[in-house]
Protein backbone atom coordinates (compact mmCIF):
# COMPACT_ATOMS: atom_id res chain seq x y z
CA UNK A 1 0.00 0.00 0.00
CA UNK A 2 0.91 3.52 -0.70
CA UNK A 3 1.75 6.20 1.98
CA UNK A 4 -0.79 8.85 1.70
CA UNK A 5 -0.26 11.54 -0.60
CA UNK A 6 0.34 15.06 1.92
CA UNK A 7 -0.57 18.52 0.40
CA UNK A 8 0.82 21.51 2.52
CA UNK A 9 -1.51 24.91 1.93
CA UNK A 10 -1.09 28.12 2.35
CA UNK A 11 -4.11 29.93 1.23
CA UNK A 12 -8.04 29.32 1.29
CA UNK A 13 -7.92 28.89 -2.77
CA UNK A 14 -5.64 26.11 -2.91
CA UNK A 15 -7.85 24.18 -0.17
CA UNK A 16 -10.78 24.74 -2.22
CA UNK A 17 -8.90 22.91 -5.40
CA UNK A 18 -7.71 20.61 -3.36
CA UNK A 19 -11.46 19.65 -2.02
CA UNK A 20 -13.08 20.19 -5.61
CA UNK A 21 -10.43 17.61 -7.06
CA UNK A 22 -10.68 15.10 -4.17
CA UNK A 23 -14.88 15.36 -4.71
CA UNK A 24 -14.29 14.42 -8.41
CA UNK A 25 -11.77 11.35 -7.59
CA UNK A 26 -14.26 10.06 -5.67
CA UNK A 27 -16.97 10.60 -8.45
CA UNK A 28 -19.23 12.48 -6.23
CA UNK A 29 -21.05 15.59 -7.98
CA UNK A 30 -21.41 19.25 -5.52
CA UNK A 31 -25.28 18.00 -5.14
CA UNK A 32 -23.95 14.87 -3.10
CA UNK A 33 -21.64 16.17 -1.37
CA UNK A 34 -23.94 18.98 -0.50
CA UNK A 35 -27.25 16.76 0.82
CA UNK A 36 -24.33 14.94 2.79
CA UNK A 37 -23.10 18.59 4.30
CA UNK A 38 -26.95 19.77 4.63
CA UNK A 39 -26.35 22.24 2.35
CA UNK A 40 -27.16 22.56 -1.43
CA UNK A 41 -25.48 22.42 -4.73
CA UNK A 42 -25.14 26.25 -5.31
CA UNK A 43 -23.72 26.48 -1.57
CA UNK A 44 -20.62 23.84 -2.65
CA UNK A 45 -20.09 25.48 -5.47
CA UNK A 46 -19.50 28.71 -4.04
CA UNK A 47 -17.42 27.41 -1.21
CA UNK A 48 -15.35 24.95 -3.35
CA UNK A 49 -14.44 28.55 -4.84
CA UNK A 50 -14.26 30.78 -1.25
CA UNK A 51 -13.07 28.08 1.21
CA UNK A 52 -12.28 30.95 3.34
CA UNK A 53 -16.04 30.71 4.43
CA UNK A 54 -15.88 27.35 5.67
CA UNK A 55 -16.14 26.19 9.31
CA UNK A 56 -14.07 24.09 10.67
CA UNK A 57 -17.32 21.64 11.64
CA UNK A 58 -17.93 22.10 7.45
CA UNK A 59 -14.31 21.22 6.94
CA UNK A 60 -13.90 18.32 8.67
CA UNK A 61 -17.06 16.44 7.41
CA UNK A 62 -16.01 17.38 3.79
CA UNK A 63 -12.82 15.88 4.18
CA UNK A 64 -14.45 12.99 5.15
CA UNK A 65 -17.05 12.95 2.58
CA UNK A 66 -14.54 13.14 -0.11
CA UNK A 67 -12.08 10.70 1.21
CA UNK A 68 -9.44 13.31 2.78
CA UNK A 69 -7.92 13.26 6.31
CA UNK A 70 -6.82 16.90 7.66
CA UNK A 71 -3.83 17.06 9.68
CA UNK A 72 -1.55 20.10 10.97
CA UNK A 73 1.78 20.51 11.06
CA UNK A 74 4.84 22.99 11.96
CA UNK A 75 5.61 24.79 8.38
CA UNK A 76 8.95 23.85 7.21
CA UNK A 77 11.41 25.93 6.02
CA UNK A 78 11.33 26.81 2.17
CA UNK A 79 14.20 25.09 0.48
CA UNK A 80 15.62 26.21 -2.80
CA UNK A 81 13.83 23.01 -4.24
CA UNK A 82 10.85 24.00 -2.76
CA UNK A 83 11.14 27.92 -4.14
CA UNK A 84 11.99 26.80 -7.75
CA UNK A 85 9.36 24.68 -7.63
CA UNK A 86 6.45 27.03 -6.24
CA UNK A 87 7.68 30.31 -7.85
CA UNK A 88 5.58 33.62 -6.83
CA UNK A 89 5.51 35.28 -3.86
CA UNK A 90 5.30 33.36 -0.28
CA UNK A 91 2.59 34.38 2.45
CA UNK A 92 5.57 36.29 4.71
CA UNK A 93 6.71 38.09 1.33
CA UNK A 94 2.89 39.49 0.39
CA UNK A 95 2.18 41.03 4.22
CA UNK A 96 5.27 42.96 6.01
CA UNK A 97 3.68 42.24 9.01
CA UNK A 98 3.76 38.77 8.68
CA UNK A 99 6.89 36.80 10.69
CA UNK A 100 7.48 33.33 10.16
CA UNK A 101 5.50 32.46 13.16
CA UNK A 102 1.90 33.93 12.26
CA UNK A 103 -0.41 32.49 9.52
CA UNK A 104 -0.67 34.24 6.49
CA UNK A 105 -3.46 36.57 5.63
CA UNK A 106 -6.33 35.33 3.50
């Protein structure tokens, strides 16, 4: 068996991908995923685009409606690997008040 496949994010837009991809993997359309949320088709759709505006309660039971497991862990350091590979600017680089210890700013 595989190890599972990790996906670090930084901003609410790249969690919605992340949750619109893992919903089509699993074959499941946003009206599915939806009735199993209590909410309806329109409301995935929007959020799949504004994940910002998820709860955490919302989060969590998408995740495991579409297959995913969140976890949390301390950021690691950018490598030069890691900055060649995920050119543009990084969270601490976009907000001067930023330090390496406070989340980035949606």
């Amino acid at each position: 068996m595989t190890p599972p496949t990790t996906h670090p994010l930084l901003t609410a837009t790249q969690l919605g991908l992340l949750l619109r991809a893992a919903r089509k993997r699993r074959g499941l359309t946003q009206a599915e995923v939806g009735a199993r949320l209590g909410l309806s088709q329109n409301r995935v759709s929007h959020l799949e685009g504004h994940a910002d505006e998820l709860s955490v309660k919302q989060l969590l039971t998408w995740c495991a409606v579409v297959g995913l497991e969140l976890s949390v862990a301390e950021r690691q350091s950018l490598s030069s690997e890691t900055k060649m590979t995920h050119p543009g600017p990084t969270p601490a680089s976009t907000n001067s008040s930023s330090t390496p210890d406070t989340p980035p700013e949606w």
